[in-house]
C-alpha atoms as a PDB file:
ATOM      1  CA  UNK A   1      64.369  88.821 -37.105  1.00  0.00           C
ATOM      2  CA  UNK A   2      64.687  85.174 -36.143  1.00  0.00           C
ATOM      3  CA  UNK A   3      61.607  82.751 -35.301  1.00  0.00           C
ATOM      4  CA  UNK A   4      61.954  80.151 -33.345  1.00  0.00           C
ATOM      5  CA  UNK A   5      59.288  77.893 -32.013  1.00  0.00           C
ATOM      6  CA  UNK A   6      59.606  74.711 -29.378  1.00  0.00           C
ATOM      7  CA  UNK A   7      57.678  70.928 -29.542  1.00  0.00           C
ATOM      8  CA  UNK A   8      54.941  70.182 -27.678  1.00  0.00           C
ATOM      9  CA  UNK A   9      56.019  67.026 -26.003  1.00  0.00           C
ATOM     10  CA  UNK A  10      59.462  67.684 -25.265  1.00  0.00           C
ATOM     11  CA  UNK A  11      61.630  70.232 -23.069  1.00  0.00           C
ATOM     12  CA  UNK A  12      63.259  72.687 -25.622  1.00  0.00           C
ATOM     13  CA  UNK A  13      66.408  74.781 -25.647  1.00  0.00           C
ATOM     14  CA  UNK A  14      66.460  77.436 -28.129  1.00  0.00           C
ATOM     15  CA  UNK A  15      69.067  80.354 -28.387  1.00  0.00           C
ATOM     16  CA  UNK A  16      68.012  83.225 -29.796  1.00  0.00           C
ATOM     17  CA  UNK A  17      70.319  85.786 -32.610  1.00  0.00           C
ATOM     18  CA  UNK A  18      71.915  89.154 -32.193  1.00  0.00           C
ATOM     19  CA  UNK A  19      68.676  90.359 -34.142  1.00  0.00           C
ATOM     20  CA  UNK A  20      64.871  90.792 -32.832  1.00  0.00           C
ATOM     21  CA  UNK A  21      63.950  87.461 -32.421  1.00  0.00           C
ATOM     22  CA  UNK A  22      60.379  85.830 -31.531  1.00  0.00           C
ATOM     23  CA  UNK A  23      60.642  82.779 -29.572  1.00  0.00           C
ATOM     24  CA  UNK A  24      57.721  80.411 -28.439  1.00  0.00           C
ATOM     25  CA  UNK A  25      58.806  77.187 -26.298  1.00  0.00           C
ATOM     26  CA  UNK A  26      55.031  76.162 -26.481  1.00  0.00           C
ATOM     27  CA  UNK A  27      54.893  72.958 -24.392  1.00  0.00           C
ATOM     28  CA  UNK A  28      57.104  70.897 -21.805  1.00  0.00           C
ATOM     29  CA  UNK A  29      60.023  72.757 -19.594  1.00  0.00           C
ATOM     30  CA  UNK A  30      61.953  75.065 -21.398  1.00  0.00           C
ATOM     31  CA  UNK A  31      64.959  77.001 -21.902  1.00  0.00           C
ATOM     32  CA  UNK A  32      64.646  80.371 -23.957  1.00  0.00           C
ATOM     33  CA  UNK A  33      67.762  82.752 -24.577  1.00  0.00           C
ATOM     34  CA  UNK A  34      66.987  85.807 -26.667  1.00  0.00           C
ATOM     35  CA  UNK A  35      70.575  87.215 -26.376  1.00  0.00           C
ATOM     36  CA  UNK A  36      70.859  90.079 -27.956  1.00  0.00           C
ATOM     37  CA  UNK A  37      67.871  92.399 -29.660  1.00  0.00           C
ATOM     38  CA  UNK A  38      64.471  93.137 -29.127  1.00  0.00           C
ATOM     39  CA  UNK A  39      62.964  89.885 -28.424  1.00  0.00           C
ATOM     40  CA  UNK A  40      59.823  88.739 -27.592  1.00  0.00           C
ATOM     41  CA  UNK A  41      59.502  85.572 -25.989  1.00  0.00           C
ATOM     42  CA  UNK A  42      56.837  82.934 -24.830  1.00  0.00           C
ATOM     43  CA  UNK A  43      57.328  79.946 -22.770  1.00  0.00           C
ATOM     44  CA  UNK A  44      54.119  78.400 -23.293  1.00  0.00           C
ATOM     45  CA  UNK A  45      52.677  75.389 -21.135  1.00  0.00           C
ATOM     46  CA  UNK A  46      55.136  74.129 -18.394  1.00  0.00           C
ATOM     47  CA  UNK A  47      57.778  75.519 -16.096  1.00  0.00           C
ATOM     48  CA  UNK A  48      59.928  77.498 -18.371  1.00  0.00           C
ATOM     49  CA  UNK A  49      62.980  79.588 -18.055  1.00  0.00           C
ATOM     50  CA  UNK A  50      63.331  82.903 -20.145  1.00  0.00           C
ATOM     51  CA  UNK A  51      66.290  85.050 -20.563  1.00  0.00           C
ATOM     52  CA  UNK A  52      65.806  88.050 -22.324  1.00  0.00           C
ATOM     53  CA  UNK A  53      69.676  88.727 -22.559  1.00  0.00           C
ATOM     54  CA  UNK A  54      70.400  92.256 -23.774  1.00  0.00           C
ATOM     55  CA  UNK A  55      67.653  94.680 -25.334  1.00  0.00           C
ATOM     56  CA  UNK A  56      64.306  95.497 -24.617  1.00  0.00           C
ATOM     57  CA  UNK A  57      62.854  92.847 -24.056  1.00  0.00           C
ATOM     58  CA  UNK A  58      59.281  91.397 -23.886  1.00  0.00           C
ATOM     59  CA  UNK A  59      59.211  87.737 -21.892  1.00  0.00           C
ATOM     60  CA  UNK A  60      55.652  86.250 -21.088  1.00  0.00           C
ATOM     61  CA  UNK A  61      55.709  82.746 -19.512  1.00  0.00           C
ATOM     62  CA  UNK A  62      52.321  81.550 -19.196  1.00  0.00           C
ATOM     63  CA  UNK A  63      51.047  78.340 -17.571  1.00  0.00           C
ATOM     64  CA  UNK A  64      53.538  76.860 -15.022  1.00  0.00           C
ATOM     65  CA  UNK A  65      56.321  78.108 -12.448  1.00  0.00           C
ATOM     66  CA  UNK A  66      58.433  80.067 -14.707  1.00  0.00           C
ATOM     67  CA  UNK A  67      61.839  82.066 -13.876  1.00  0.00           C
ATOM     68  CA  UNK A  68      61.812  84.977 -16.103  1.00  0.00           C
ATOM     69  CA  UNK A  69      64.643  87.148 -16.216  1.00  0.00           C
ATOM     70  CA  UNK A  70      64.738  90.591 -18.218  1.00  0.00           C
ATOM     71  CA  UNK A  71      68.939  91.112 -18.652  1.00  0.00           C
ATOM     72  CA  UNK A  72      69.962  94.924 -19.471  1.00  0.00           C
ATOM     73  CA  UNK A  73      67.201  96.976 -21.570  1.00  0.00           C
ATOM     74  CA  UNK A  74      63.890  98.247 -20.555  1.00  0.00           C
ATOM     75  CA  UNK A  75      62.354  95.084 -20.267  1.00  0.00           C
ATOM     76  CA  UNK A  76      58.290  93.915 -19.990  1.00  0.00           C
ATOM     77  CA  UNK A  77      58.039  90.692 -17.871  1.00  0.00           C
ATOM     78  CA  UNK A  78      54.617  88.682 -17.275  1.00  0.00           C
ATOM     79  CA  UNK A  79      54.309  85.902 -15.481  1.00  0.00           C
ATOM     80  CA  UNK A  80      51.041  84.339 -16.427  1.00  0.00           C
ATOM     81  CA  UNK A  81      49.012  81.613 -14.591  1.00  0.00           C
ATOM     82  CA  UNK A  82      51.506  79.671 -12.141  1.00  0.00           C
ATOM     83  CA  UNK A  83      54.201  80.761  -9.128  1.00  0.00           C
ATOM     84  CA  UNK A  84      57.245  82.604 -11.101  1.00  0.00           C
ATOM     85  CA  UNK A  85      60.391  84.250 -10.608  1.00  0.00           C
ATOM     86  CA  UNK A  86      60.318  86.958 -11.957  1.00  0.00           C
ATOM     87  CA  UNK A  87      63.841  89.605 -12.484  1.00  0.00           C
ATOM     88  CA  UNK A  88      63.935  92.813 -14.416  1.00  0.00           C
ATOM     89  CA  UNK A  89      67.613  93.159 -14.212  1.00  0.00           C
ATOM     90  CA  UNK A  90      69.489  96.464 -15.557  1.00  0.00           C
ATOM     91  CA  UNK A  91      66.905  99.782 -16.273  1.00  0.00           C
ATOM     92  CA  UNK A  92      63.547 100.638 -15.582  1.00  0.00           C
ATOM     93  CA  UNK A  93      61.254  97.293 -15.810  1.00  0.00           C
ATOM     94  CA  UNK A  94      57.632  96.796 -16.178  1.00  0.00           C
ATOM     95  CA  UNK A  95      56.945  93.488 -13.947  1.00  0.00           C
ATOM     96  CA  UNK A  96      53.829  91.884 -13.353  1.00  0.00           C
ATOM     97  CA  UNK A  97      53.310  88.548 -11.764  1.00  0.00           C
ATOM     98  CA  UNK A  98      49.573  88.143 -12.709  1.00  0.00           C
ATOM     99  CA  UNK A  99      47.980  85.085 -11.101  1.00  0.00           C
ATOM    100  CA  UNK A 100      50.169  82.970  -8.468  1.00  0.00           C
ATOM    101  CA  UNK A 101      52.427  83.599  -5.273  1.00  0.00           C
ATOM    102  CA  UNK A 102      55.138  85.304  -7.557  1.00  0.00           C
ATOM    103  CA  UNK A 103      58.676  86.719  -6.342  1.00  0.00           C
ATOM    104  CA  UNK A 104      59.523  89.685  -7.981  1.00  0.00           C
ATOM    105  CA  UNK A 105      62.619  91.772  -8.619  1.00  0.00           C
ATOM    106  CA  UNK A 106      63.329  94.747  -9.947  1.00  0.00           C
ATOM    107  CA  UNK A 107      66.563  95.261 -10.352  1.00  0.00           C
ATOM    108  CA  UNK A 108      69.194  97.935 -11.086  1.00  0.00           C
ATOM    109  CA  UNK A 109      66.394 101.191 -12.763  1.00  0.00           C
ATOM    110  CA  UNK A 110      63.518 102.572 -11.875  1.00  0.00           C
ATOM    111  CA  UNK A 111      61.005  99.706 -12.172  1.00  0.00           C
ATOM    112  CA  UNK A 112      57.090  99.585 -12.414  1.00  0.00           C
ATOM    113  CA  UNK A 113      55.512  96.904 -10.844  1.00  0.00           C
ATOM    114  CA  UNK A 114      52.128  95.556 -11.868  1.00  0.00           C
ATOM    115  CA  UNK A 115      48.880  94.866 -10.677  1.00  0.00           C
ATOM    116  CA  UNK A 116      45.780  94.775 -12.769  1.00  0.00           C
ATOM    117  CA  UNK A 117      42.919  93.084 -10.515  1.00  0.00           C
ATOM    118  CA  UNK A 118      43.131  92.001  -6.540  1.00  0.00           C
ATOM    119  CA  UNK A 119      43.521  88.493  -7.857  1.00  0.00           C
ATOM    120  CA  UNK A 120      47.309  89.317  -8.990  1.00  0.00           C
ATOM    121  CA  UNK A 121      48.144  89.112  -4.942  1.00  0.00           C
ATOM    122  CA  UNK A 122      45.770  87.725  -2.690  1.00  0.00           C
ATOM    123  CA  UNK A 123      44.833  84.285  -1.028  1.00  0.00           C
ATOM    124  CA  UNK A 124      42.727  83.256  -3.882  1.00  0.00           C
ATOM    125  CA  UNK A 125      45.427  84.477  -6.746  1.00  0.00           C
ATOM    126  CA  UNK A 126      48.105  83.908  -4.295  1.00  0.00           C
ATOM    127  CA  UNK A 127      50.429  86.579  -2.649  1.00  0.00           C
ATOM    128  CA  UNK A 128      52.994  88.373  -4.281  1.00  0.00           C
ATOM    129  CA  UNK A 129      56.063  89.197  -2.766  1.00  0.00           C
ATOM    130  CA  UNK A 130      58.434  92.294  -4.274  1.00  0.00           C
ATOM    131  CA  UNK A 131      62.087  91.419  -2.897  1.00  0.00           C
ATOM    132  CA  UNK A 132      63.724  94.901  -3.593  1.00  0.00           C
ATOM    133  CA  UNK A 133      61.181  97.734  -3.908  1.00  0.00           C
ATOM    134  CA  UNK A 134      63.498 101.040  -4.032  1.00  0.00           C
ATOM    135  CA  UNK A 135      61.178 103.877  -2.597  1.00  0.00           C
ATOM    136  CA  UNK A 136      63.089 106.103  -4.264  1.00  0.00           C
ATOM    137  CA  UNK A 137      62.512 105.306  -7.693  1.00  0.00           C
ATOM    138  CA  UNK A 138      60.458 102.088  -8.081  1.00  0.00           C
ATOM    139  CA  UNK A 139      56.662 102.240  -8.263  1.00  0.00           C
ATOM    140  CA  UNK A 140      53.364 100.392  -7.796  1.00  0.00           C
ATOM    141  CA  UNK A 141      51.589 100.539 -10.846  1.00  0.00           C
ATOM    142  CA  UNK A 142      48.103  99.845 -10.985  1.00  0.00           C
ATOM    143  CA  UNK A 143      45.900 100.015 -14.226  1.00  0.00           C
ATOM    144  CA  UNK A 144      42.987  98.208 -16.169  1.00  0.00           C
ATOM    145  CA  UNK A 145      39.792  98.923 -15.182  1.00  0.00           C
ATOM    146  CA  UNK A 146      39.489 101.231 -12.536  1.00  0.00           C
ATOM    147  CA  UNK A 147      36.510  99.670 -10.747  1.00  0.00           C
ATOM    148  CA  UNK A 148      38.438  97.191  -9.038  1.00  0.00           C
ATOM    149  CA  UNK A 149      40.866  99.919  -7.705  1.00  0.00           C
ATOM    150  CA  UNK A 150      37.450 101.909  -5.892  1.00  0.00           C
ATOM    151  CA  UNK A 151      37.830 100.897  -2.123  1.00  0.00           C
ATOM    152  CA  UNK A 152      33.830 101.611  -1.338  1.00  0.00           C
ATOM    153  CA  UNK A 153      31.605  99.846  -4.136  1.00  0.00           C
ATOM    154  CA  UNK A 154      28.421 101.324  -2.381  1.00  0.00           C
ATOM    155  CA  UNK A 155      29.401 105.255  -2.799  1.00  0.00           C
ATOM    156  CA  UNK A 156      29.696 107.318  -5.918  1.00  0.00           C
ATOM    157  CA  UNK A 157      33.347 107.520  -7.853  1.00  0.00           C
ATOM    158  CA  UNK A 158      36.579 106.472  -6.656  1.00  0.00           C
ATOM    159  CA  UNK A 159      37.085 106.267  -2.979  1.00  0.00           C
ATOM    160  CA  UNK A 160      40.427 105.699  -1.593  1.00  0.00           C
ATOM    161  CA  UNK A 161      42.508 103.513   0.319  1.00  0.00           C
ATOM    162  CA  UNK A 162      43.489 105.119   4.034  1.00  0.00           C
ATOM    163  CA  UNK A 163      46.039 104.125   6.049  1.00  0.00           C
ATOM    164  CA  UNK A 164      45.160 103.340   9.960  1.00  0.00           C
ATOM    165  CA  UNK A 165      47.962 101.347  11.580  1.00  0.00           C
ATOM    166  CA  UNK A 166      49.106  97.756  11.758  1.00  0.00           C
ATOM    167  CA  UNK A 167      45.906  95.913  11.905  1.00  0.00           C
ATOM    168  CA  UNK A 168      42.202  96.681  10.693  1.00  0.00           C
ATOM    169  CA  UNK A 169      40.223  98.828  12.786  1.00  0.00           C
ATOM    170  CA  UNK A 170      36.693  97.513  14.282  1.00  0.00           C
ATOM    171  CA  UNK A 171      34.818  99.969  12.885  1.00  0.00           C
ATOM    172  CA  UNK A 172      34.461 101.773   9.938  1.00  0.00           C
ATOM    173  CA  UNK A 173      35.945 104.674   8.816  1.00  0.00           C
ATOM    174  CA  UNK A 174      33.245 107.818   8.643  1.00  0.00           C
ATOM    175  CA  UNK A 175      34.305 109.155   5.434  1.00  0.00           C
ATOM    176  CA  UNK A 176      33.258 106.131   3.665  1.00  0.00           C
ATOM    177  CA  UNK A 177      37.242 105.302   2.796  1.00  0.00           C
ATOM    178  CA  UNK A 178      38.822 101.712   2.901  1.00  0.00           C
ATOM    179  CA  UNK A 179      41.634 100.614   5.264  1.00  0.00           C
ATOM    180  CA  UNK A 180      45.066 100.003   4.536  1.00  0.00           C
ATOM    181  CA  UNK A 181      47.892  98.333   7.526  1.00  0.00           C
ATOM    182  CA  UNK A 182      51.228  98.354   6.881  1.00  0.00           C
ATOM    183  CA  UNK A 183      52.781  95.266   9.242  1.00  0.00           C
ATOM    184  CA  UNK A 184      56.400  94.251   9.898  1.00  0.00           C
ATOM    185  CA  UNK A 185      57.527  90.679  10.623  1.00  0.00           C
ATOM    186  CA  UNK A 186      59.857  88.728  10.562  1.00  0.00           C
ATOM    187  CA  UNK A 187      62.198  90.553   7.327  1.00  0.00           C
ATOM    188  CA  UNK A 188      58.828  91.019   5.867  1.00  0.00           C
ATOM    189  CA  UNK A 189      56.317  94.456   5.336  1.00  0.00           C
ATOM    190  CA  UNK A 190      52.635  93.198   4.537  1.00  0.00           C
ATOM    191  CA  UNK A 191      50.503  96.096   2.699  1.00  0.00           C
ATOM    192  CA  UNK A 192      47.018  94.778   3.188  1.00  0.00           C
ATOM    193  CA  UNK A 193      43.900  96.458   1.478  1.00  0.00           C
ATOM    194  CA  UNK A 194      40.428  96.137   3.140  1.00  0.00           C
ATOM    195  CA  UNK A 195      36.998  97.428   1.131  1.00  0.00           C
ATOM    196  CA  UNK A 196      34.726  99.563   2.879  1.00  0.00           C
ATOM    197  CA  UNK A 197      32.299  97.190   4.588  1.00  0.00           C
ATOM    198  CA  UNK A 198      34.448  93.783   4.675  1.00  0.00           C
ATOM    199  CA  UNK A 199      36.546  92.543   7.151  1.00  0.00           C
ATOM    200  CA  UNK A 200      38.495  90.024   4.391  1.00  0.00           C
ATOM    201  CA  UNK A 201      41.521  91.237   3.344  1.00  0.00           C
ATOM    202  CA  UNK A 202      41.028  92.615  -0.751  1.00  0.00           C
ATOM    203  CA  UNK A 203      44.522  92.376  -1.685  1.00  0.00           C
ATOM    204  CA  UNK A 204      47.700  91.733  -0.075  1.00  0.00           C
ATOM    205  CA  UNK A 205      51.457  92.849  -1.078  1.00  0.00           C
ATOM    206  CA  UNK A 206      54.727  91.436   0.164  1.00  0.00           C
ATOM    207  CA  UNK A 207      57.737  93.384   0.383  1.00  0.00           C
ATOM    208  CA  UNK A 208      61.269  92.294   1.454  1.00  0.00           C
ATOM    209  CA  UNK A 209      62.462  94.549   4.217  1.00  0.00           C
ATOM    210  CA  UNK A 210      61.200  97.026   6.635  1.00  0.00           C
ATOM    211  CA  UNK A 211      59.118  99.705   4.767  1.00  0.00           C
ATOM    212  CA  UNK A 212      56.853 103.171   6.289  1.00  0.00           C
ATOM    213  CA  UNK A 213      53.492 104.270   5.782  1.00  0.00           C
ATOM    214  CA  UNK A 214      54.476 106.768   2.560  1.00  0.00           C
ATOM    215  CA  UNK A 215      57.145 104.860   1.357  1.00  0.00           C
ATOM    216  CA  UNK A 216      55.368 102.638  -0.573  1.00  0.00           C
ATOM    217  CA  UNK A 217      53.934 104.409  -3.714  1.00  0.00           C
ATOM    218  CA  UNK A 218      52.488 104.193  -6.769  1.00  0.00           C
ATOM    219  CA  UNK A 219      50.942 105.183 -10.062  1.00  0.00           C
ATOM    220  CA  UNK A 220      46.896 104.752 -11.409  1.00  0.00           C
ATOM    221  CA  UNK A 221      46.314 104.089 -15.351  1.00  0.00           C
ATOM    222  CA  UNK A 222      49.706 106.470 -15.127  1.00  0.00           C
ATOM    223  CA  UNK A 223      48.612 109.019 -12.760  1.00  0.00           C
ATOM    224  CA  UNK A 224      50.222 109.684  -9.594  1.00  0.00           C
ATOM    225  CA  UNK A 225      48.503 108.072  -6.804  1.00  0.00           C
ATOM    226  CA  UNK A 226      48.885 110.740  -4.052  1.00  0.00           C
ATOM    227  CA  UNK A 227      47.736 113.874  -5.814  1.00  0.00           C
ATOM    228  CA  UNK A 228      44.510 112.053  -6.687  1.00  0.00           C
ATOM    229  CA  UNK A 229      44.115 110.345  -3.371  1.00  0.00           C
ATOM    230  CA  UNK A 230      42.637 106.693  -4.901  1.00  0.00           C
ATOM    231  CA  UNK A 231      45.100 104.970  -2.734  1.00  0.00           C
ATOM    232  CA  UNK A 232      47.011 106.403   0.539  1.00  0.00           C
ATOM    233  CA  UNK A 233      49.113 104.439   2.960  1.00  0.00           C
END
């Protein structure tokens, strides 16, 4: 296993080793190659650029406008603070764009992508936008804790997320359930999420292309969403 660590003032370029390598570019804007192995790999502060190469990779870029990009092997790609690029490349990914308007791609595989608080996409984290969601193998994942998940704060255990058109009704639903629209514009499908009680939109997802109410699925802490009914659309 290979260590390799960047400088703080300058913009680093640091190639990686066939082996398992652990690569930090710490400050300024950097260029990371793993190549092959099981690397894990940090870009620090700045706007970095990770490349996970082949293996199964685990690429976290931190502060700044990073392009991350996973390579073949089941990869784990974060973000961090700042808007990234984010690419999972060949197999099943787990991708999460944490805070920031964030592009994400999954790539060939069945890919996970994740959210663990409202802030990951919405206007004060900014929006997210997921460029090739596959409904028939790629997933929302949503995890953490599950209070933020609960579309009705004022009623007893987990109520869910029900879908009612393009746009928010008036009123309130009657059994006490949130509101979910499902809009197409413009190349673009907006999945908006509205608590029980608030006319501000919770959380907002982009996806590239047009996309139906039941296409768009996902998983809870690793359950299936549907059977369990915390989120429909």
């Amino acid at each position: 296993m290979g260590t390799y660590q960047g400088n703080d003032r300058r913009d680093d370029i640091i190639n990686g080793s066939r082996k398992a390598d652990y690569i930090n570019g710490k400050g300024g804007n950097d260029k990371l190659y793993g190549h092959d192995g099981n690397d894990s790999i940090y870009g620090g502060n700045g706007n970095d650029l990770l490349d996970g190469g082949n293996g199964d990779d685990r690429l976290l870029g931190e502060s700044g406008n990073d392009t991350l990009s996973g390579g073949a092997g089941v990869d784990l790609l974060n973000g961090g603070v700042g808007n990234d690029i984010l690419d999972g490349g060949a197999d099943g990914d787990s991708i999460h764009g944490y805070l920031g308007a964030d592009l994400l791609s999954g790539g060939a595989g069945a890919d996970f992508f994740a959210y663990i608080s409202p802030d990951d996409s919405n206007s004060i984290g900014g929006i997210d936008t997921i460029r090739d969601f596959n409904p028939a193998e790629d997933l929302l994942e949503f995890g953490g804790d599950l209070a933020w998940i609960d579309a009705n704060t004022s009623a007893s255990g987990l109520q869910r997320w029900e879908y009612v058109g393009e746009t928010r009704l008036a009123s309130e639903l009657s059994d006490g359930n949130g509101q979910a629209t499902l809009a197409y514009s413009n190349g673009v499908t907006t999945l908006t999420l509205y608590r029980y009680g608030s006319s501000d939109a919770y959380m907002t997802l982009q996806f590239e292309g047009q996309y139906q109410p039941g296409e768009i699925t996902g998983i809870v802490n690793g359950l299936p969403v549907t059977p369990y009914e915390f989120i429909v659309w």
